[in-house]
N, C-alpha and C. Protein backbone atom coordinates (compact mmCIF):
# COMPACT_ATOMS: atom_id res chain seq x y z
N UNK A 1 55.09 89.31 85.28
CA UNK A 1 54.17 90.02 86.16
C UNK A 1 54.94 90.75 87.26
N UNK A 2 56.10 89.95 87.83
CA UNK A 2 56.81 91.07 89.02
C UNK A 2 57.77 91.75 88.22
N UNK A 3 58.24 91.79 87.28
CA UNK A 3 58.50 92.93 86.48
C UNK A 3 57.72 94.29 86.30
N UNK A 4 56.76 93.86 85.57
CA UNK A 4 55.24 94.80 85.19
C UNK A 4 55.51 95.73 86.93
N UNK A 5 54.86 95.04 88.06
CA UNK A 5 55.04 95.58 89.51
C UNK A 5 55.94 96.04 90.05
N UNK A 6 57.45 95.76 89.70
CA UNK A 6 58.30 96.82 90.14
C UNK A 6 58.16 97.95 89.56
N UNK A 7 57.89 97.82 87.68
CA UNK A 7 57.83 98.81 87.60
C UNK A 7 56.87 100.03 87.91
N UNK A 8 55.69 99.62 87.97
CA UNK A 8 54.70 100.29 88.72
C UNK A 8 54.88 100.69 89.95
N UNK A 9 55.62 100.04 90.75
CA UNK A 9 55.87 100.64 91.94
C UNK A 9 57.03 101.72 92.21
N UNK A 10 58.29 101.78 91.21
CA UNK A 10 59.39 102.56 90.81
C UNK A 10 59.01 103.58 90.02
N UNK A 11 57.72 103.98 89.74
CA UNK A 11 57.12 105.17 88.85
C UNK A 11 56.01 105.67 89.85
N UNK A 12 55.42 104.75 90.82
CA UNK A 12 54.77 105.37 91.90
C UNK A 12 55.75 106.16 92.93
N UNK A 13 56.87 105.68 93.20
CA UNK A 13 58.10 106.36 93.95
C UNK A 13 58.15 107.79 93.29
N UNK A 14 58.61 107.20 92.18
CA UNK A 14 59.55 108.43 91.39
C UNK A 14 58.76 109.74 91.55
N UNK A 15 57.08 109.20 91.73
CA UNK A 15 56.10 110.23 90.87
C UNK A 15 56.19 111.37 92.29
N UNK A 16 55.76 110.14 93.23
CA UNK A 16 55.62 111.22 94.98
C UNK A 16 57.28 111.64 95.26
N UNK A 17 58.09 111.70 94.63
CA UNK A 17 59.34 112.39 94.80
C UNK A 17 59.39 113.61 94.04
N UNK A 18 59.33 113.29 93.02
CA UNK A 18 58.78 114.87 92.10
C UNK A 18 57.92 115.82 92.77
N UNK A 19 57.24 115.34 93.33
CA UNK A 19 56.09 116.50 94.15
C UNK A 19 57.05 116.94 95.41
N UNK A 20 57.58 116.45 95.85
CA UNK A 20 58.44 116.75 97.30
C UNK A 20 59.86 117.23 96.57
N UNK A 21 60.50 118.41 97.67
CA UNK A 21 61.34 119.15 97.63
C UNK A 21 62.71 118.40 97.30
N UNK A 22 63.73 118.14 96.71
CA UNK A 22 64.53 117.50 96.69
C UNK A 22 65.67 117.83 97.60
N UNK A 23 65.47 118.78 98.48
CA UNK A 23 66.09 118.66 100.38
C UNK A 23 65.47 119.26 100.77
N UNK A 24 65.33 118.82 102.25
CA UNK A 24 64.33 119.71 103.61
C UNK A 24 65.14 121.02 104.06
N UNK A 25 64.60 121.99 103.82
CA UNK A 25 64.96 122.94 105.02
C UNK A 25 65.26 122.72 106.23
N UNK A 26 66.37 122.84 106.92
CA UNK A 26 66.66 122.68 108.53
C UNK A 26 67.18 123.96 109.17
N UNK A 27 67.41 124.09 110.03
CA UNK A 27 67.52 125.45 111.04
C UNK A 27 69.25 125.90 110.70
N UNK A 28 70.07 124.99 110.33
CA UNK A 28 71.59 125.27 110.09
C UNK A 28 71.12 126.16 108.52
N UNK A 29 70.41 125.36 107.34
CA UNK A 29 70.20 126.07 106.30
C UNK A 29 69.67 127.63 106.63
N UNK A 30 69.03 127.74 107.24
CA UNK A 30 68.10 128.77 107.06
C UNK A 30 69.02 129.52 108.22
N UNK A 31 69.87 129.19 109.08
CA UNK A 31 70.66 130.53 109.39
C UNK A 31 71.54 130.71 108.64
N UNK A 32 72.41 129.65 107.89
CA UNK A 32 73.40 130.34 106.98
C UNK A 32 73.07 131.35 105.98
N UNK A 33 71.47 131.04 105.46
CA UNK A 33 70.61 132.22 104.95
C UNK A 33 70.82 133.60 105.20
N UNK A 34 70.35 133.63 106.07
CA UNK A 34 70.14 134.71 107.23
C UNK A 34 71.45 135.33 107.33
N UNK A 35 72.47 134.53 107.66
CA UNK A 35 73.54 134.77 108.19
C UNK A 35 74.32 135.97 106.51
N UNK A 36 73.93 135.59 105.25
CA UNK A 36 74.33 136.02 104.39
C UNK A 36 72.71 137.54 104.44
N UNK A 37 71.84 137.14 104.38
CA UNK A 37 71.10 138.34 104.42
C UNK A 37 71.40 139.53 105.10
N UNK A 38 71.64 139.46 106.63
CA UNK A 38 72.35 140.34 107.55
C UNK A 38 74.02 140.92 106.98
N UNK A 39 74.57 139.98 105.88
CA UNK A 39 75.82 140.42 105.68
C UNK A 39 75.60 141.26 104.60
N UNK A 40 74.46 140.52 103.80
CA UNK A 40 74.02 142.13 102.41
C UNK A 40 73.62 143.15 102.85
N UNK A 41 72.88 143.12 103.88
CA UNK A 41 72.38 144.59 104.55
C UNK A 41 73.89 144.92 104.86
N UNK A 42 74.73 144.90 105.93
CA UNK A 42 75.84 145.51 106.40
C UNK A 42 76.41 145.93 104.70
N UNK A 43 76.84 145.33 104.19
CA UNK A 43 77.39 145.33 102.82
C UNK A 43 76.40 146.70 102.01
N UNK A 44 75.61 146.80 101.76
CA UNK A 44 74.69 147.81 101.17
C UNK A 44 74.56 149.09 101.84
N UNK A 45 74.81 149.35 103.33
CA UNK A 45 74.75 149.80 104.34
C UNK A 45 75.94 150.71 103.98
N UNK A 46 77.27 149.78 103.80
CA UNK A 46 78.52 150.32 103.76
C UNK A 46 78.77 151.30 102.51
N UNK A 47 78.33 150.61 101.18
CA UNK A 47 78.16 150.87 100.19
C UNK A 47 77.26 152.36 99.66
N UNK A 48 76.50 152.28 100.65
CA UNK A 48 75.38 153.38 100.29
C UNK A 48 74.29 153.29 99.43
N UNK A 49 74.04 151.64 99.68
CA UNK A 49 72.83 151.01 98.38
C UNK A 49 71.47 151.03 99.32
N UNK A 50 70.98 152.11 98.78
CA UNK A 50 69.59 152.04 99.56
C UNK A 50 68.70 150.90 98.98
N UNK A 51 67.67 150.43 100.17
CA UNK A 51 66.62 149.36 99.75
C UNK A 51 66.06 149.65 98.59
N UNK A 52 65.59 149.10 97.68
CA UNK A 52 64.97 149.26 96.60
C UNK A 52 63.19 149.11 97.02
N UNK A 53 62.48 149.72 96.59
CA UNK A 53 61.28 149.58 97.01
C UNK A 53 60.78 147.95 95.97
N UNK A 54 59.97 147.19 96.35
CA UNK A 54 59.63 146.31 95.66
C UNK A 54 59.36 146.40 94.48
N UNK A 55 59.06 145.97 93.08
CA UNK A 55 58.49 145.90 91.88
C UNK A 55 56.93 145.68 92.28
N UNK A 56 55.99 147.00 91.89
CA UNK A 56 54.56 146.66 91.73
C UNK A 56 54.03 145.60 90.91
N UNK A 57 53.61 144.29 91.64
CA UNK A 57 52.64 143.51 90.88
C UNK A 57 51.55 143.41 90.95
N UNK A 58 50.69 143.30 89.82
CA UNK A 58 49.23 143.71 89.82
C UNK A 58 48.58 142.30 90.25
N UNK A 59 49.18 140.96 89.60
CA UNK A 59 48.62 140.08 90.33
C UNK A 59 49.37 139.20 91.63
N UNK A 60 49.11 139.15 92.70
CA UNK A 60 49.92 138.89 94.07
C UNK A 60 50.54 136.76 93.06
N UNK A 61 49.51 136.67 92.23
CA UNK A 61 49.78 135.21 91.89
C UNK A 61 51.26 135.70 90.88
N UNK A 62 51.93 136.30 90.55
CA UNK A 62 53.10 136.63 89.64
C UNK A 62 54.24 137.18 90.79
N UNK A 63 54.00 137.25 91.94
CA UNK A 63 55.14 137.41 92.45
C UNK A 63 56.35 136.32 92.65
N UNK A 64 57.49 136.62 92.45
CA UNK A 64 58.34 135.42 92.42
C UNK A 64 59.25 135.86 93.37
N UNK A 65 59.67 135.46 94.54
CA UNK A 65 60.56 135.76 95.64
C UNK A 65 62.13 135.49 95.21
N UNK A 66 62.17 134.27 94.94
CA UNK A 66 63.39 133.56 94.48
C UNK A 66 63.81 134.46 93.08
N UNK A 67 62.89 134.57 91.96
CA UNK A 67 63.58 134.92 90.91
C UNK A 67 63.83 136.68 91.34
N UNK A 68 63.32 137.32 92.28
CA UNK A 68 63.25 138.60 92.36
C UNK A 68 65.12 138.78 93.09
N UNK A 69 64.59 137.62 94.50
CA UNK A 69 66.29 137.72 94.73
C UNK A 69 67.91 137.55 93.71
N UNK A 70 67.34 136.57 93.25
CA UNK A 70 68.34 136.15 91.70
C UNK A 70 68.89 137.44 90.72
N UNK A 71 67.85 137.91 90.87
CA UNK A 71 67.96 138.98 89.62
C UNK A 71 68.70 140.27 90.38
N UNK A 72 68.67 140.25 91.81
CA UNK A 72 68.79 141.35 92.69
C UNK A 72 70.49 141.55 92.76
N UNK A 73 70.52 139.77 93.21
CA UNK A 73 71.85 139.90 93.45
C UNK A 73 72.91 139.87 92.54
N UNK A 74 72.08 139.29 91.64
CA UNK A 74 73.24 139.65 90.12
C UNK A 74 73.87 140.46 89.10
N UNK A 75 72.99 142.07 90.16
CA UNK A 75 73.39 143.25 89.84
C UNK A 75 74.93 143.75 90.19
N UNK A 76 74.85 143.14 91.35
CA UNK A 76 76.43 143.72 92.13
C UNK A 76 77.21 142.48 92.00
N UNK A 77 78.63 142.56 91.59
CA UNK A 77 79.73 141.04 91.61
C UNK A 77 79.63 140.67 92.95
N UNK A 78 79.38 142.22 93.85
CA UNK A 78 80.52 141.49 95.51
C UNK A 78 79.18 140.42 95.87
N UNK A 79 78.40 140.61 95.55
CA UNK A 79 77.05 140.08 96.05
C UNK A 79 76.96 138.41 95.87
N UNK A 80 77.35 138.00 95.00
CA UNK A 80 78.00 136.52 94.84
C UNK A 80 79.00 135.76 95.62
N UNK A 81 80.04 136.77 96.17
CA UNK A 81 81.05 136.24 97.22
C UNK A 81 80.64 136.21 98.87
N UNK A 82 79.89 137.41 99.16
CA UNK A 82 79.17 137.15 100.31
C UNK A 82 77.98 135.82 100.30
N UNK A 83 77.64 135.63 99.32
CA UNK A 83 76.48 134.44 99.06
C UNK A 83 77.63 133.70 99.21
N UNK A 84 78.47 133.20 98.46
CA UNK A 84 79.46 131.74 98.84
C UNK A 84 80.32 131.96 100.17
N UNK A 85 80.31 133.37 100.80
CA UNK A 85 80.68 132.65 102.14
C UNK A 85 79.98 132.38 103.13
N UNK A 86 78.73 132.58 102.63
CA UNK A 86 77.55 131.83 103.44
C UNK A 86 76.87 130.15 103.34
N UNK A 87 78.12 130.05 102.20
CA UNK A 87 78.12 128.27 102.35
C UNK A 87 77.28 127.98 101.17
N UNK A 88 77.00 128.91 100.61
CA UNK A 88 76.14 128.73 98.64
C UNK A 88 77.04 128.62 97.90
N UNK A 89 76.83 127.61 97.07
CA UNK A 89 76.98 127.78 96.09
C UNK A 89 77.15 128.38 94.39
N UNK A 90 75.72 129.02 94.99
CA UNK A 90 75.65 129.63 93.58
C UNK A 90 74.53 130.72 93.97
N UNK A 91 74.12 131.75 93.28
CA UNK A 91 72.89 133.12 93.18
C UNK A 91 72.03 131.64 93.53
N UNK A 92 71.93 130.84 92.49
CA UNK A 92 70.73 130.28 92.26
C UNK A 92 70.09 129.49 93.52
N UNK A 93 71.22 128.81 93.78
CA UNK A 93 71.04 127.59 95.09
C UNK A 93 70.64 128.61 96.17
N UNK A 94 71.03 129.89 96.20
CA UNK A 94 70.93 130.55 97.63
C UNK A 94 69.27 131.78 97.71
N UNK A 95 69.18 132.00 96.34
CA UNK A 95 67.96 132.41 96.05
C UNK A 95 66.23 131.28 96.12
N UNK A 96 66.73 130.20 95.70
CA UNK A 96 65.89 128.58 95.81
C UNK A 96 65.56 128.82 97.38
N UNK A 97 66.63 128.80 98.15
CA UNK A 97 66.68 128.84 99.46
C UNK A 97 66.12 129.60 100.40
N UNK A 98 65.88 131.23 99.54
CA UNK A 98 65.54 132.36 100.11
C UNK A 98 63.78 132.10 99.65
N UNK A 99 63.67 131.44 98.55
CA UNK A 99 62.37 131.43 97.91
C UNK A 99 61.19 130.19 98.73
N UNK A 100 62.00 129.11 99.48
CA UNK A 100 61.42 127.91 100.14
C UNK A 100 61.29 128.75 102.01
N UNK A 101 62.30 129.82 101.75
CA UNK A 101 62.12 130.29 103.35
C UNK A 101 61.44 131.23 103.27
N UNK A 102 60.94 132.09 102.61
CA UNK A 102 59.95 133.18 102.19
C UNK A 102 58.36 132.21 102.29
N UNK A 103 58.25 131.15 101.33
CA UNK A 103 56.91 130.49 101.31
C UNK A 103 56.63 129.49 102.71
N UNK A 104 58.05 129.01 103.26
CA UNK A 104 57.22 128.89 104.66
C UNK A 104 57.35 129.60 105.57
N UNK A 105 57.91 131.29 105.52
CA UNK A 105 57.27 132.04 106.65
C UNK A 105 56.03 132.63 106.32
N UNK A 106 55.36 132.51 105.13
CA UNK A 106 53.91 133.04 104.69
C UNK A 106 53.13 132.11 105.19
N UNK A 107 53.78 131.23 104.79
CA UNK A 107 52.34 130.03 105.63
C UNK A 107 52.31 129.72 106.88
N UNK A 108 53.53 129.93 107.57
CA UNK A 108 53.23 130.10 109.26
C UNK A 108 52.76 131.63 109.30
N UNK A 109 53.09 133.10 108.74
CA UNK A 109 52.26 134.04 109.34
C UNK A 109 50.52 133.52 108.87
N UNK A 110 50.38 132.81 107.42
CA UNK A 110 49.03 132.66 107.21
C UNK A 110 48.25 131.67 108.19
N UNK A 111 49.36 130.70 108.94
CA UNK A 111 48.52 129.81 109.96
C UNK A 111 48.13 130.35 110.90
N UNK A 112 49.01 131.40 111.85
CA UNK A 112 48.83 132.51 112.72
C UNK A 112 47.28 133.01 112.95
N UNK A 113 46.99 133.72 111.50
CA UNK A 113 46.07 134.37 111.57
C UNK A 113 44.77 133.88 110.94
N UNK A 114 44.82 132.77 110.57
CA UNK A 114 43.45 132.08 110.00
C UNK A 114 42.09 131.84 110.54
N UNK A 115 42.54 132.13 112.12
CA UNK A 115 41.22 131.86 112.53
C UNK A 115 40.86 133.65 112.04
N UNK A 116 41.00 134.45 112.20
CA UNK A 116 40.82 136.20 112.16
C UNK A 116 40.39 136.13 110.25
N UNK A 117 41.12 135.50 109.95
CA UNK A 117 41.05 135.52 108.56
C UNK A 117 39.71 134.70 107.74
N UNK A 118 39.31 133.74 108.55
CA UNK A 118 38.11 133.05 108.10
C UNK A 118 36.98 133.99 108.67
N UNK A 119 37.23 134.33 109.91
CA UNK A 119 36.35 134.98 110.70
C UNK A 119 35.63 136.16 109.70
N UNK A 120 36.92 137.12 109.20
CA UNK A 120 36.94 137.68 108.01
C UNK A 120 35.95 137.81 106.97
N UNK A 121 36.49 136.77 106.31
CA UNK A 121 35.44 135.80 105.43
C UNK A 121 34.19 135.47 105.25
N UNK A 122 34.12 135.28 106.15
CA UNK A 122 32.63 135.27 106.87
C UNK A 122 31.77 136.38 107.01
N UNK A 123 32.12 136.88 107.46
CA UNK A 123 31.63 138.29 107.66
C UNK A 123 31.33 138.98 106.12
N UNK A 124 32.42 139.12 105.42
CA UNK A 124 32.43 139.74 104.22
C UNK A 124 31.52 139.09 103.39
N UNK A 125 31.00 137.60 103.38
CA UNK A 125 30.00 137.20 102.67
C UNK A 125 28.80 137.71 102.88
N UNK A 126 28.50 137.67 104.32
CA UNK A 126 27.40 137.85 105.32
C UNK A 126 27.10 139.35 104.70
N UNK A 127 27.62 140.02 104.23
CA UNK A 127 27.66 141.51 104.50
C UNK A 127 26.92 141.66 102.41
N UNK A 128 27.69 140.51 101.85
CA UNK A 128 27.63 141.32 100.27
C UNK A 128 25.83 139.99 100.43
N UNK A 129 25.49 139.40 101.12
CA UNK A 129 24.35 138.47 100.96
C UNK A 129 23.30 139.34 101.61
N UNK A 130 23.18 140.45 102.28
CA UNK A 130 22.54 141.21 102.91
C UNK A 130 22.37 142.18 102.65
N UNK A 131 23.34 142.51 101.07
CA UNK A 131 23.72 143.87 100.39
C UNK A 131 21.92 144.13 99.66
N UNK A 132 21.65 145.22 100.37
CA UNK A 132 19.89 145.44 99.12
C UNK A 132 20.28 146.19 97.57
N UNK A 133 21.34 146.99 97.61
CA UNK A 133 21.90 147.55 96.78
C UNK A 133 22.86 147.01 96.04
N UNK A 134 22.80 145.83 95.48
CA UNK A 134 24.18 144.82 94.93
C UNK A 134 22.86 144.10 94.09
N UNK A 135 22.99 143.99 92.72
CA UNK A 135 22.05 142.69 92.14
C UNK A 135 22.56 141.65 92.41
N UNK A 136 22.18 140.15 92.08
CA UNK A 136 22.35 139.39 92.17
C UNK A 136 23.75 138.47 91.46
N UNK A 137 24.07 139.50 90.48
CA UNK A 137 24.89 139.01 89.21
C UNK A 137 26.18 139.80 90.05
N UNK A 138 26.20 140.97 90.47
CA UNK A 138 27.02 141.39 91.56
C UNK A 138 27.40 140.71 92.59
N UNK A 139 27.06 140.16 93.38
CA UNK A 139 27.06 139.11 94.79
C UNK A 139 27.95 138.24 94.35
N UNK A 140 27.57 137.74 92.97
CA UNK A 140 28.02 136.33 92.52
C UNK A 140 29.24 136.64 91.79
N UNK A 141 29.83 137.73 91.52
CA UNK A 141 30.82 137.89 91.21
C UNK A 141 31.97 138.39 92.54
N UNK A 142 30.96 139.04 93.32
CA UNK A 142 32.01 139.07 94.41
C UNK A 142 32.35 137.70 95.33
N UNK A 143 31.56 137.16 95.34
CA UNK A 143 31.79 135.63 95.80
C UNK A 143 33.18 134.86 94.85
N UNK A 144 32.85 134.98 94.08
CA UNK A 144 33.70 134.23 93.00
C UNK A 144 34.94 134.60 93.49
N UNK A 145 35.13 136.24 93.41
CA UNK A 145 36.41 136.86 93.39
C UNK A 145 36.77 136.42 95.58
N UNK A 146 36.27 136.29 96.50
CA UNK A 146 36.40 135.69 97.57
C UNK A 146 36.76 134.39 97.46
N UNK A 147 36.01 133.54 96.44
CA UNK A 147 37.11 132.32 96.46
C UNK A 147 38.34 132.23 95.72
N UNK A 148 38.33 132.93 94.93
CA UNK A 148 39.66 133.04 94.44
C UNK A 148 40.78 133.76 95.15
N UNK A 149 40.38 134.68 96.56
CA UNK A 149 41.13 134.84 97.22
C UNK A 149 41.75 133.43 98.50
N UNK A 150 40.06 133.05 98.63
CA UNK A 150 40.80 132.21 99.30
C UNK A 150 41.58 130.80 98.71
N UNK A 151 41.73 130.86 97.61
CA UNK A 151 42.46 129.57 96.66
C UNK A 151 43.91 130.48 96.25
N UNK A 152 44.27 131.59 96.64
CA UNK A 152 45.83 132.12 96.93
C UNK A 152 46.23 131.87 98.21
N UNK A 153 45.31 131.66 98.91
CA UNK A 153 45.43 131.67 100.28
C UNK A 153 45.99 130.16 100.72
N UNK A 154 45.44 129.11 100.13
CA UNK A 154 45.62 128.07 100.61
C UNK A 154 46.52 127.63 99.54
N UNK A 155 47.07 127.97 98.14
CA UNK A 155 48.02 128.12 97.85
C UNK A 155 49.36 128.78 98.84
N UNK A 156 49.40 129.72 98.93
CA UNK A 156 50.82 130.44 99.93
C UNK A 156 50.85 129.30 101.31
N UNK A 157 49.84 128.93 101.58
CA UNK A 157 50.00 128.13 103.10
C UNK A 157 50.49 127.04 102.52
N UNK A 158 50.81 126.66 101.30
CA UNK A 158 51.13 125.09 101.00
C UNK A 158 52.72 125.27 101.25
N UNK A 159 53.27 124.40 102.11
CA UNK A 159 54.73 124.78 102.17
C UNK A 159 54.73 123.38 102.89
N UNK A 160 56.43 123.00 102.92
CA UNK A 160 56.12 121.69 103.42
C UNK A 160 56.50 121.39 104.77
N UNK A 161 56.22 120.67 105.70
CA UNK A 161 56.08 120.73 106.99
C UNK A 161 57.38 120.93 107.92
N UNK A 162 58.24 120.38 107.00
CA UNK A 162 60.20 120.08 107.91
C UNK A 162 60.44 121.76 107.40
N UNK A 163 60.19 122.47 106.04
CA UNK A 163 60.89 124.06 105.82
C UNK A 163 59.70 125.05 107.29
N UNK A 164 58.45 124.95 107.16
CA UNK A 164 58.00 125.52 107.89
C UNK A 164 58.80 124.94 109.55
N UNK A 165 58.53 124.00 110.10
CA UNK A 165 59.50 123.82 111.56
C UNK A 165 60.83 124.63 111.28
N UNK A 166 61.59 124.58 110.39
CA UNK A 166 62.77 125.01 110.76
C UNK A 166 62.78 126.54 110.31
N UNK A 167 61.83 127.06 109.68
CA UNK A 167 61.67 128.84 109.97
C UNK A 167 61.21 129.03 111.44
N UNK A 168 60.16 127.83 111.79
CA UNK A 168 59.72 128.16 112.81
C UNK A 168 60.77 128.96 114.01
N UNK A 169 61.84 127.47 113.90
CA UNK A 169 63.03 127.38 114.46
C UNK A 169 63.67 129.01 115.13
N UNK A 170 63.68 129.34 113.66
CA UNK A 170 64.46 130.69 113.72
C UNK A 170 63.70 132.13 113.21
N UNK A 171 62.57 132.05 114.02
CA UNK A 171 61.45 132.59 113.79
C UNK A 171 62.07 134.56 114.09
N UNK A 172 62.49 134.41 115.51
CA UNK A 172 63.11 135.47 116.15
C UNK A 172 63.66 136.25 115.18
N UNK A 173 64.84 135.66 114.41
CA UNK A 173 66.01 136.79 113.58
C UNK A 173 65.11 136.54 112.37
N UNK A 174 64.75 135.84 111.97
CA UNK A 174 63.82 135.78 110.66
C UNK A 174 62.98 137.01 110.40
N UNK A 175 62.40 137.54 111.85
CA UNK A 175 61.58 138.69 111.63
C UNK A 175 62.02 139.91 111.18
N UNK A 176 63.59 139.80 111.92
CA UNK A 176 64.50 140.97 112.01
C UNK A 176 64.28 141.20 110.45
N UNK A 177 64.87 139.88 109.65
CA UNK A 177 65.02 140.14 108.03
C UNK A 177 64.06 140.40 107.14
N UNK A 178 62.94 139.62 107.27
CA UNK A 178 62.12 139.66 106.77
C UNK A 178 60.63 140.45 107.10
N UNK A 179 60.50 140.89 108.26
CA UNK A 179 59.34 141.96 108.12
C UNK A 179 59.97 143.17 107.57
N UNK A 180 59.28 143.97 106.80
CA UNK A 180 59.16 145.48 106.13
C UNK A 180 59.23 146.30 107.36
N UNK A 181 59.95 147.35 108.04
CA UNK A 181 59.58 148.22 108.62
C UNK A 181 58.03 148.75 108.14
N UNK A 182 57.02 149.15 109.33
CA UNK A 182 55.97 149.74 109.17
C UNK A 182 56.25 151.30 108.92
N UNK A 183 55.84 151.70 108.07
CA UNK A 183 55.51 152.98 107.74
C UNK A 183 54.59 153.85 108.59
C-alpha cells in the first residue's frame, strides 16, 4: 500500500511539473536577451539588413514567436555567434527564451488594458443585442465569434507569474525592442 502511494504521489509531482516551465525567467535572463537583440539590430544596421516586415497570418492562433525567431536567425551564420555571446547556447535555447519573453510581455500589455478591453466587450455585445437589423442567427454567431476572441485572449494572458515579474523587471528597454515603431 505505501508503495501503490508513493507512486501516486511521484506521478502527481511529475504530472504538475510537466505543466510548469522547466526554468523561470529572471531579469539577468531576459537582459542577456535583450542584450543580444540590441546587438542584432546594430549587426543588421551595419550590414544593411533591413527589418523584414512580419509573415501575414490569417489566424492570430498560428502565430509562433519562437519558431519565427529560429527560422530568422538561421538565415545568417554571424547570427548564431552574437546569440552565444549573449550567453546561449544554441538558435533554439535563445529563441525558447525570446518566445517565453514575447508571451509574458503580451500578458502584462493584456493585463494593462483589460479593464478598457472588457469595457469593450461589453459594449460590443450591448450594441449587436440592440442590433434591429441583425437576425437572430446573426447575433448568435457574432457572440460566438466574441467568445472566441475572448478565449485568445485569456489564452495570450496565460504566462507564468516569475517570466511576467521579470519582463516586468525590464519593462523600460523591453519596449525599446519590442514595440513596432507606429506608422
Amino acid at each position: 500500500m505505501l508503495i501503490k502511494h508513493r507512486s501516486i504521489s511521484l506521478l502527481v509531482v511529475l504530472a504538475l511539473m510537466a505543466g510548469a516551465p522547466a526554468w523561470a525567467l529572471d531579469e539577468n535572463t531576459v537582459n542577456r536577451w535583450a542584450d543580444s537583440m540590441e546587438a542584432l539590430q546594430a549587426w543588421a544596421d551595419r550590414e544593411g539588413i533591413a527589418d523584414e516586415p512580419m509573415a501575414e497570418v490569417e489566424d492570430p492562433r498560428d502565430f509562433d514567436f519562437e519558431r519565427m525567431m529560429a527560422e530568422s536567425a538561421r538565415e545568417h551564420p554571424e547570427v548564431e555567434g552574437i546569440i552565444r555571446d549573449a550567453g546561449f547556447g544554441s538558435v533554439d535555447e535563445w529563441a525558447s527564451t525570446g518566445g517565453r519573453i514575447f508571451n509574458a510581455w503580451i500578458a502584462e500589455e493584456m493585463a494593462a488594458g483589460a479593464s478598457e478591453m472588457d469595457a469593450d466587450m461589453a459594449e460590443t455585445l450591448r450594441e449587436i443585442d440592440e442590433n434591429p437589423h441583425m437576425s437572430e442567427e446573426q447575433k448568435q454567431m457574432m457572440r460566438q465569434q466574441l467568445e472566441q476572441m475572448q478565449g485568445m485572449q485569456a489564452e495570450m494572458a496565460d504566462a507564468p507569474t516569475s517570466d511576467r515579474r521579470a519582463v516586468r523587471q525590464a519593462r523600460p528597454r523591453l519596449e525599446r525592442i519590442l514595440d513596432a515603431p507606429e506608422e
